[in-house]
PDB file of N, CA and C in Angstrom:
ATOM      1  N   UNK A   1      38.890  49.183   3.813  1.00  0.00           N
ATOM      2  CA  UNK A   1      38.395  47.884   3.434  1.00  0.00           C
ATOM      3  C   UNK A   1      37.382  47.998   2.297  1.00  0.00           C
ATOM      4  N   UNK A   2      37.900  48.708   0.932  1.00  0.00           N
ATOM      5  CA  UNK A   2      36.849  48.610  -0.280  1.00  0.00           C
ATOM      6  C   UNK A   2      35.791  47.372  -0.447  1.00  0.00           C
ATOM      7  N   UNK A   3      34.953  46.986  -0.547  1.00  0.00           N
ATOM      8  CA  UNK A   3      34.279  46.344  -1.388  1.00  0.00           C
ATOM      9  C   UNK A   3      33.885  44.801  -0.277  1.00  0.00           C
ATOM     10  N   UNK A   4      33.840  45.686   0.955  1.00  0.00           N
ATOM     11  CA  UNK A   4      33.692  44.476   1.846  1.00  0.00           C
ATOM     12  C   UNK A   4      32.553  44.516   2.113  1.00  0.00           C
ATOM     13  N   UNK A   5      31.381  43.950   2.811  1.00  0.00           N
ATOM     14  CA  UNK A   5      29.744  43.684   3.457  1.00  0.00           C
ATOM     15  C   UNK A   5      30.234  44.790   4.240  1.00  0.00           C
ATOM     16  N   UNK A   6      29.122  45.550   4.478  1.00  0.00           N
ATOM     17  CA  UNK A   6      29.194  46.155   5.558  1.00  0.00           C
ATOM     18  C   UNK A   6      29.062  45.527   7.047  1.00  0.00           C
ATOM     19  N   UNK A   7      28.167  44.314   7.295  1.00  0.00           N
ATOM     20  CA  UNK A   7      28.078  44.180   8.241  1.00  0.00           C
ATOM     21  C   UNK A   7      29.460  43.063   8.661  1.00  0.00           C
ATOM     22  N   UNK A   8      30.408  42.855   7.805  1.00  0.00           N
ATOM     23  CA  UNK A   8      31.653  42.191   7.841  1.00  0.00           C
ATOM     24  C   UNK A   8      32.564  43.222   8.005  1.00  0.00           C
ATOM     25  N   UNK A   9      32.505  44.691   7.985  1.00  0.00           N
ATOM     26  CA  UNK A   9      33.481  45.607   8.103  1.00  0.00           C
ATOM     27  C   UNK A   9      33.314  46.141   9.415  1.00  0.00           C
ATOM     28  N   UNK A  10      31.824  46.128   9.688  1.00  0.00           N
ATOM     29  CA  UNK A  10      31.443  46.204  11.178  1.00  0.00           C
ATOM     30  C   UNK A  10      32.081  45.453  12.357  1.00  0.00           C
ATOM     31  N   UNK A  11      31.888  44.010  12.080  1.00  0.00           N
ATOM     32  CA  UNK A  11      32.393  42.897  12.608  1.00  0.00           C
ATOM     33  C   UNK A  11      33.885  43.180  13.025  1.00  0.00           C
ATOM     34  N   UNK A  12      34.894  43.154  11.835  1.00  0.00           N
ATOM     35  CA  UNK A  12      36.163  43.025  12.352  1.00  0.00           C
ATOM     36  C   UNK A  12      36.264  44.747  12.484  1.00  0.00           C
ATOM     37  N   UNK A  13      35.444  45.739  12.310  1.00  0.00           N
ATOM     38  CA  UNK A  13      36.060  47.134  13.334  1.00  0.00           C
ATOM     39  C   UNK A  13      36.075  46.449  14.693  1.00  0.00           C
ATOM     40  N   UNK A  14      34.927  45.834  15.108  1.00  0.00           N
ATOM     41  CA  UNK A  14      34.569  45.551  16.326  1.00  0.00           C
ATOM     42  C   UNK A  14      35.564  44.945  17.196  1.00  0.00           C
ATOM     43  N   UNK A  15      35.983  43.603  16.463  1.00  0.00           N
ATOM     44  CA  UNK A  15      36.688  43.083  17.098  1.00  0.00           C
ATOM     45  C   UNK A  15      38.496  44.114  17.190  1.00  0.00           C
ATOM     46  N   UNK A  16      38.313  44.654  16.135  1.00  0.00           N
ATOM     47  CA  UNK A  16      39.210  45.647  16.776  1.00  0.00           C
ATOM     48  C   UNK A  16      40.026  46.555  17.592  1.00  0.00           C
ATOM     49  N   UNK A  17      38.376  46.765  17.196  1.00  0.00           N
ATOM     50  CA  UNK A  17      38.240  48.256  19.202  1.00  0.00           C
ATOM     51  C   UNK A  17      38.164  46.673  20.473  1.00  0.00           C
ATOM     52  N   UNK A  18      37.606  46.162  20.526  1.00  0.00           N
ATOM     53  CA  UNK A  18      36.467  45.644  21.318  1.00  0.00           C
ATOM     54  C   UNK A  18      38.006  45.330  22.544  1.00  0.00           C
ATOM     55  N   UNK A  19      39.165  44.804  22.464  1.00  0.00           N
ATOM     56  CA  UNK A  19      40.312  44.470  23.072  1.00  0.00           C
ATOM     57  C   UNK A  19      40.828  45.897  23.614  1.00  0.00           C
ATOM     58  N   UNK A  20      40.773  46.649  22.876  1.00  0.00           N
ATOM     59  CA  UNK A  20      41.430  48.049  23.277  1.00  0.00           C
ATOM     60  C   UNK A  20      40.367  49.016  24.597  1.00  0.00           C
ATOM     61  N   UNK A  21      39.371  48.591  24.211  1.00  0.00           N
ATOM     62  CA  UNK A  21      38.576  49.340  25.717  1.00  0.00           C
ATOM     63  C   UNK A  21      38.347  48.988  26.515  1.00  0.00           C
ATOM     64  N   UNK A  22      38.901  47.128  26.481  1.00  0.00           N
ATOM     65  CA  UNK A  22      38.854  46.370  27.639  1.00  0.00           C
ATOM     66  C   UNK A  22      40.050  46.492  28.539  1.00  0.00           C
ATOM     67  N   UNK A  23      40.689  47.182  27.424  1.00  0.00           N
ATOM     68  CA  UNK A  23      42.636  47.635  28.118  1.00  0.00           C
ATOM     69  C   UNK A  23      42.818  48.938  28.792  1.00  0.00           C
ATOM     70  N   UNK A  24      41.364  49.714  28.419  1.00  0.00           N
ATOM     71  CA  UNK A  24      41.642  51.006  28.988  1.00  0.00           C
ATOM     72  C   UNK A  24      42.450  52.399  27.584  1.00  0.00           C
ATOM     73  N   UNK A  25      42.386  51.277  26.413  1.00  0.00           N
ATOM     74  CA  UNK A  25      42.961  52.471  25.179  1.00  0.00           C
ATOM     75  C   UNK A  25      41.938  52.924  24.395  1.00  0.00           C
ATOM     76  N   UNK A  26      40.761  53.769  25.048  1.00  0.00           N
ATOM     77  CA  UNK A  26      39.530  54.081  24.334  1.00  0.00           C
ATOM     78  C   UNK A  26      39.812  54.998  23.358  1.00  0.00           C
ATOM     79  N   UNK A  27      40.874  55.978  23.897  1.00  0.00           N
ATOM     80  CA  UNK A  27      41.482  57.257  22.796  1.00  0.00           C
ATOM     81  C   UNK A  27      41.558  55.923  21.154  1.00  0.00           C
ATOM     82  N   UNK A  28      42.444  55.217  21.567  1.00  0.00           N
ATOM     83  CA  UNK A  28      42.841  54.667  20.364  1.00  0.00           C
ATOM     84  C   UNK A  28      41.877  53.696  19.429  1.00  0.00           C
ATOM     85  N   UNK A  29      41.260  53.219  20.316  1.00  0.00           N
ATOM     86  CA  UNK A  29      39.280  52.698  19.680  1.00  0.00           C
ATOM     87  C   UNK A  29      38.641  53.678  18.819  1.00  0.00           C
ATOM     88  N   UNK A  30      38.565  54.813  19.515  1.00  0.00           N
ATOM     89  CA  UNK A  30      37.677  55.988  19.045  1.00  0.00           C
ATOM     90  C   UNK A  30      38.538  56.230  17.587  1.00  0.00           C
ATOM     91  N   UNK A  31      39.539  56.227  17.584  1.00  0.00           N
ATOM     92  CA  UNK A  31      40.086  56.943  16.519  1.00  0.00           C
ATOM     93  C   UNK A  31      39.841  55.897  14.901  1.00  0.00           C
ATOM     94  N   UNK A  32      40.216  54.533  15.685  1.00  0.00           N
ATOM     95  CA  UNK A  32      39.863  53.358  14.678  1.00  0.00           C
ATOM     96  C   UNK A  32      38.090  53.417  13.950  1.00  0.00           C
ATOM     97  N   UNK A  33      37.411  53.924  14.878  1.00  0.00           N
ATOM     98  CA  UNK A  33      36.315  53.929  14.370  1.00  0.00           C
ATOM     99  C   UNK A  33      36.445  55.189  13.480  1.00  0.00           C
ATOM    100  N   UNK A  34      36.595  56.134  13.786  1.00  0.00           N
ATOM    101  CA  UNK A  34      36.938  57.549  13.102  1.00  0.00           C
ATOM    102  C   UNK A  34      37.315  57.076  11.693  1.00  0.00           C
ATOM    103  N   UNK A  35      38.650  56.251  11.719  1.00  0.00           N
ATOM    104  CA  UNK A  35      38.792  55.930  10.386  1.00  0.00           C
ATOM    105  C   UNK A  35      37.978  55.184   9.131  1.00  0.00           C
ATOM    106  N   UNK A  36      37.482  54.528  10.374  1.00  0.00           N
ATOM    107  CA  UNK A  36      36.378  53.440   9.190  1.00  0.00           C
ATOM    108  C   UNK A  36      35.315  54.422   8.754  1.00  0.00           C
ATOM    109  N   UNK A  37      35.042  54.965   9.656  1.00  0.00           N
ATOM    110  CA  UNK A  37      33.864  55.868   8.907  1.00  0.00           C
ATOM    111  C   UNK A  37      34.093  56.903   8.018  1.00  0.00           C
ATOM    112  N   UNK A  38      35.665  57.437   7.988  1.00  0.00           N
ATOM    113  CA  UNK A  38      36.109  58.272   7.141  1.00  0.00           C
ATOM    114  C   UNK A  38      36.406  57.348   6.081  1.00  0.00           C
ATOM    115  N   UNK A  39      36.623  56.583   5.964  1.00  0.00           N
ATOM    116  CA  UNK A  39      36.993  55.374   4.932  1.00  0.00           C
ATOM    117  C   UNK A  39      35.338  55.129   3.990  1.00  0.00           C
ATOM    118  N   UNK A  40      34.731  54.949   4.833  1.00  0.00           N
ATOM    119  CA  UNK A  40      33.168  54.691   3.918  1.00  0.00           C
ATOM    120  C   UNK A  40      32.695  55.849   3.327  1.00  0.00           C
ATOM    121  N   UNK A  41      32.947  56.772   3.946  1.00  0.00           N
ATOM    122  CA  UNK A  41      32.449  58.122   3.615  1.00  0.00           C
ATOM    123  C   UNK A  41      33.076  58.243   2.342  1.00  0.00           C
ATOM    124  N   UNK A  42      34.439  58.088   2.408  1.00  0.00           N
ATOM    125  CA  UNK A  42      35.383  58.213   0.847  1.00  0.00           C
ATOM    126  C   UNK A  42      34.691  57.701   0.029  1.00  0.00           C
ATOM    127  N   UNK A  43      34.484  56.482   0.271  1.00  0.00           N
ATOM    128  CA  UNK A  43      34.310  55.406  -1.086  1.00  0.00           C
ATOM    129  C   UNK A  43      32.708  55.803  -1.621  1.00  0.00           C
ATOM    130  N   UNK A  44      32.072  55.996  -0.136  1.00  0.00           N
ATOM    131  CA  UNK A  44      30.680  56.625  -1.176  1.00  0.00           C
ATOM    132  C   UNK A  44      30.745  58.088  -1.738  1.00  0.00           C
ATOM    133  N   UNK A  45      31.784  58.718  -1.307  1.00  0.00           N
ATOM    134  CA  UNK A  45      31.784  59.975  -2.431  1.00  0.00           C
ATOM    135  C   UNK A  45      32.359  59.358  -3.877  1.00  0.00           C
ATOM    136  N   UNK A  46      33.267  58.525  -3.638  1.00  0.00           N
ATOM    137  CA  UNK A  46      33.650  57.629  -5.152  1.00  0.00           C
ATOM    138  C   UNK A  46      32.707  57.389  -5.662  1.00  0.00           C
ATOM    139  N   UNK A  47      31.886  56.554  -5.488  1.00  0.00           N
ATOM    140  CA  UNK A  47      30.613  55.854  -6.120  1.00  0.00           C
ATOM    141  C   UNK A  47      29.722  56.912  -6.698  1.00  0.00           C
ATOM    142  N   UNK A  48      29.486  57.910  -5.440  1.00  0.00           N
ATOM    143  CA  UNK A  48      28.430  59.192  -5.966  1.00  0.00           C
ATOM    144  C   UNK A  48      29.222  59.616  -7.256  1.00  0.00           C
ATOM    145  N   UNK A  49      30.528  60.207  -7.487  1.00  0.00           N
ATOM    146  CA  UNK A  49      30.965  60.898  -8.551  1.00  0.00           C
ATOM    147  C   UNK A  49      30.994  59.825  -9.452  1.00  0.00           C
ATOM    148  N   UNK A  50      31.113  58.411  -9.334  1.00  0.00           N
ATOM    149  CA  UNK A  50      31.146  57.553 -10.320  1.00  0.00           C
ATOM    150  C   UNK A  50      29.978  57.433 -11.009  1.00  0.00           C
ATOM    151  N   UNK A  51      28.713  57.263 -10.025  1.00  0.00           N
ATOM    152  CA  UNK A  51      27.529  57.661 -10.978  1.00  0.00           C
ATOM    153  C   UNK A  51      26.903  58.281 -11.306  1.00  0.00           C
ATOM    154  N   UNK A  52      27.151  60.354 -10.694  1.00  0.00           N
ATOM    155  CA  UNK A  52      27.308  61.094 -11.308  1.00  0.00           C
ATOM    156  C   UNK A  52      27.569  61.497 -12.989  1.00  0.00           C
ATOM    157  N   UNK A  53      28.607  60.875 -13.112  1.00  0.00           N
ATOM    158  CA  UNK A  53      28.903  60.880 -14.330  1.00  0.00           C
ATOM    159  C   UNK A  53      28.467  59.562 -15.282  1.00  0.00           C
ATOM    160  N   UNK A  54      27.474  58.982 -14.950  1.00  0.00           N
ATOM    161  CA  UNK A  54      26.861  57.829 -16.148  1.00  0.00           C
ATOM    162  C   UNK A  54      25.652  57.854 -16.680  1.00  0.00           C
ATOM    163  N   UNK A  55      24.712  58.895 -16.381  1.00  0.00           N
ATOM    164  CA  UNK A  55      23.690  59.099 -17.210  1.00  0.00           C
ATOM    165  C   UNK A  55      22.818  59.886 -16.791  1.00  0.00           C
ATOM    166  N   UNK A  56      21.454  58.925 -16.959  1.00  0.00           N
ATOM    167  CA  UNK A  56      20.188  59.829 -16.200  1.00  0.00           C
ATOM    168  C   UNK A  56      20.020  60.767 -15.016  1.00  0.00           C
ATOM    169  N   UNK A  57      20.369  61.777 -14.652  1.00  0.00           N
ATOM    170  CA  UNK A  57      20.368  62.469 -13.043  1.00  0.00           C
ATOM    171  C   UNK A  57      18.950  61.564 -12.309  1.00  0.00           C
ATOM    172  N   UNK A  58      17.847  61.361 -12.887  1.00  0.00           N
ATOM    173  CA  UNK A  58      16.790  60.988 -12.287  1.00  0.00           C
ATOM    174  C   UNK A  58      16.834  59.382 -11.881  1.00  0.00           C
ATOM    175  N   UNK A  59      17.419  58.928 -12.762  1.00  0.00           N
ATOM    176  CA  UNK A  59      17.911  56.922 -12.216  1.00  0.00           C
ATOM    177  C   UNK A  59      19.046  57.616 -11.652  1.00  0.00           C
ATOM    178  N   UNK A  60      19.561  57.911 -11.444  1.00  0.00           N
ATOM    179  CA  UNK A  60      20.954  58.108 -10.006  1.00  0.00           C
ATOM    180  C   UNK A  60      19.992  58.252  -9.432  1.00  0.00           C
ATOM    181  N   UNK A  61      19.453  59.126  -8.876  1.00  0.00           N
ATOM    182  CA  UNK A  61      18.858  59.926  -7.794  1.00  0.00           C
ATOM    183  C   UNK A  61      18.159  58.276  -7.177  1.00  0.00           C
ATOM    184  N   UNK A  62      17.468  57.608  -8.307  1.00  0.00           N
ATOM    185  CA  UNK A  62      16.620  56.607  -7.516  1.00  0.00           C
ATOM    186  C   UNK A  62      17.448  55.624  -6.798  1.00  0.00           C
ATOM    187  N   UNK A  63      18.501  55.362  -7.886  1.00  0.00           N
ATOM    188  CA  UNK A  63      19.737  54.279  -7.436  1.00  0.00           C
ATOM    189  C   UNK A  63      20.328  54.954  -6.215  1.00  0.00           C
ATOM    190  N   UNK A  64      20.375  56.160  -5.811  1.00  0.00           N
ATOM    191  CA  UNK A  64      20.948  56.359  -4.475  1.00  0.00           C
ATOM    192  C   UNK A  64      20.293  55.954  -3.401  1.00  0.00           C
ATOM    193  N   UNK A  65      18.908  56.727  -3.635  1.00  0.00           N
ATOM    194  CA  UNK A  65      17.948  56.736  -2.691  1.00  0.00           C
ATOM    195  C   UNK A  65      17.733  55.099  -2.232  1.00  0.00           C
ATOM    196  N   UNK A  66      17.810  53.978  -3.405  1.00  0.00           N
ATOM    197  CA  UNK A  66      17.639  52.423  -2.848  1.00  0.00           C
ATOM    198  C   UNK A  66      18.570  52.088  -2.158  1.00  0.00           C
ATOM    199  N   UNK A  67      19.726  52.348  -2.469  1.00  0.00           N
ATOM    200  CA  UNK A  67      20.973  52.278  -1.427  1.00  0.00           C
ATOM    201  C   UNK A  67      20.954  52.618  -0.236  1.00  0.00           C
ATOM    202  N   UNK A  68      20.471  54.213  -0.259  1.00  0.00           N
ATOM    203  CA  UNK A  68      20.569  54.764   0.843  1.00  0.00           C
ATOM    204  C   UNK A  68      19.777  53.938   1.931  1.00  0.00           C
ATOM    205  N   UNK A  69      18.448  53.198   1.587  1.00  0.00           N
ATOM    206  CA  UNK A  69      17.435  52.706   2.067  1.00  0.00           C
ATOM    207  C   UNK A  69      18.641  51.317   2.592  1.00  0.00           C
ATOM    208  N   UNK A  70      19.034  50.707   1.918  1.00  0.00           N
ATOM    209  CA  UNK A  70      19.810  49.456   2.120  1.00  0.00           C
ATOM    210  C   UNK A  70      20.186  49.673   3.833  1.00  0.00           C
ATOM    211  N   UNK A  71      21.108  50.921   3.481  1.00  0.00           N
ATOM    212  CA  UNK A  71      22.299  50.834   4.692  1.00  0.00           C
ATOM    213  C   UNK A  71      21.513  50.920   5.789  1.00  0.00           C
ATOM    214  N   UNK A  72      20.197  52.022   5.905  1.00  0.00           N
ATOM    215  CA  UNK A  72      19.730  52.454   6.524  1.00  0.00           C
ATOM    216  C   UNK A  72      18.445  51.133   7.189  1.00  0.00           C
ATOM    217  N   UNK A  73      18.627  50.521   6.610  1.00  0.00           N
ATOM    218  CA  UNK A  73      17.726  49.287   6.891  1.00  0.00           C
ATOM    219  C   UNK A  73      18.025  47.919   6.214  1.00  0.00           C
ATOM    220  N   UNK A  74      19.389  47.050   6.537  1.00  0.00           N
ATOM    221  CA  UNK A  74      19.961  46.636   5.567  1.00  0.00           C
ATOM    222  C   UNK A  74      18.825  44.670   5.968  1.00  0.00           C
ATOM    223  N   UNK A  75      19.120  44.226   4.801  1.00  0.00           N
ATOM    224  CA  UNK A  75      18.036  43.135   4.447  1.00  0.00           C
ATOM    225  C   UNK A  75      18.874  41.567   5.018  1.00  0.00           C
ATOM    226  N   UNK A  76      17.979  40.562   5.190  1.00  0.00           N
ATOM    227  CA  UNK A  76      18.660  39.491   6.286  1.00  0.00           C
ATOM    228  C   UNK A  76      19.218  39.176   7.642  1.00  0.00           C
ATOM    229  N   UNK A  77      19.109  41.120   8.391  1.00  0.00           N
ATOM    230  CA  UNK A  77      19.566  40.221   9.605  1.00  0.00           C
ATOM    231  C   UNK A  77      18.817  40.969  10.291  1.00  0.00           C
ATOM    232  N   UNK A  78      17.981  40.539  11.355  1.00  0.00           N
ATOM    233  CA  UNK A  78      17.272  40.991  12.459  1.00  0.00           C
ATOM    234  C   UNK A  78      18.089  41.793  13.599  1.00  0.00           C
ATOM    235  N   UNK A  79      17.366  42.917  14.190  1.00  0.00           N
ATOM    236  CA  UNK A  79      18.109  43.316  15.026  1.00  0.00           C
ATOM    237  C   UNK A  79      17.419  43.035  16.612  1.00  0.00           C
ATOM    238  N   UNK A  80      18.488  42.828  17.656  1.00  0.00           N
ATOM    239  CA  UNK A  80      17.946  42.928  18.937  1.00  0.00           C
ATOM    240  C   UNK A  80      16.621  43.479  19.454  1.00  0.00           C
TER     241      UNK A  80
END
């Protein structure tokens, strides 16, 4: 799912799995998640080599690090 919100890629993994472990197919949940996260993982090695190669090493480095901050604490929604 390129270029989707994360917390919208979250959402419909969820609703994904969320039927399948109520059925007793956790093998097959687990694996769906497996993919999404192998899926994000891809696309941010894309991005890294994409801005790898556009200029300053020291503005990457910062532009990662704000990102990194994003996911890791992402902005607008409160948690439980």
């Amino acid at each position: 799912m390129p270029g989707i919100d994360p917390h919208e890629r979250a959402v419909s993994c969820w609703y994904r799995v969320a039927g399948l472990v109520s059925r007793e197919q956790k093998d097959l949940a687990v694996d769906i998640i497996e993919a999404e996260i192998r899926s994000a993982e891809y696309e941010l090695l894309l991005e890294v080599s994409r801005l790898a190669l556009s200029g300053d090493p020291i503005e990457i480095a910062r532009r990662l690090r704000e990102r990194a901050e994003r996911v890791i604490r992402p902005t607008g929604r409160t948690r439980p």
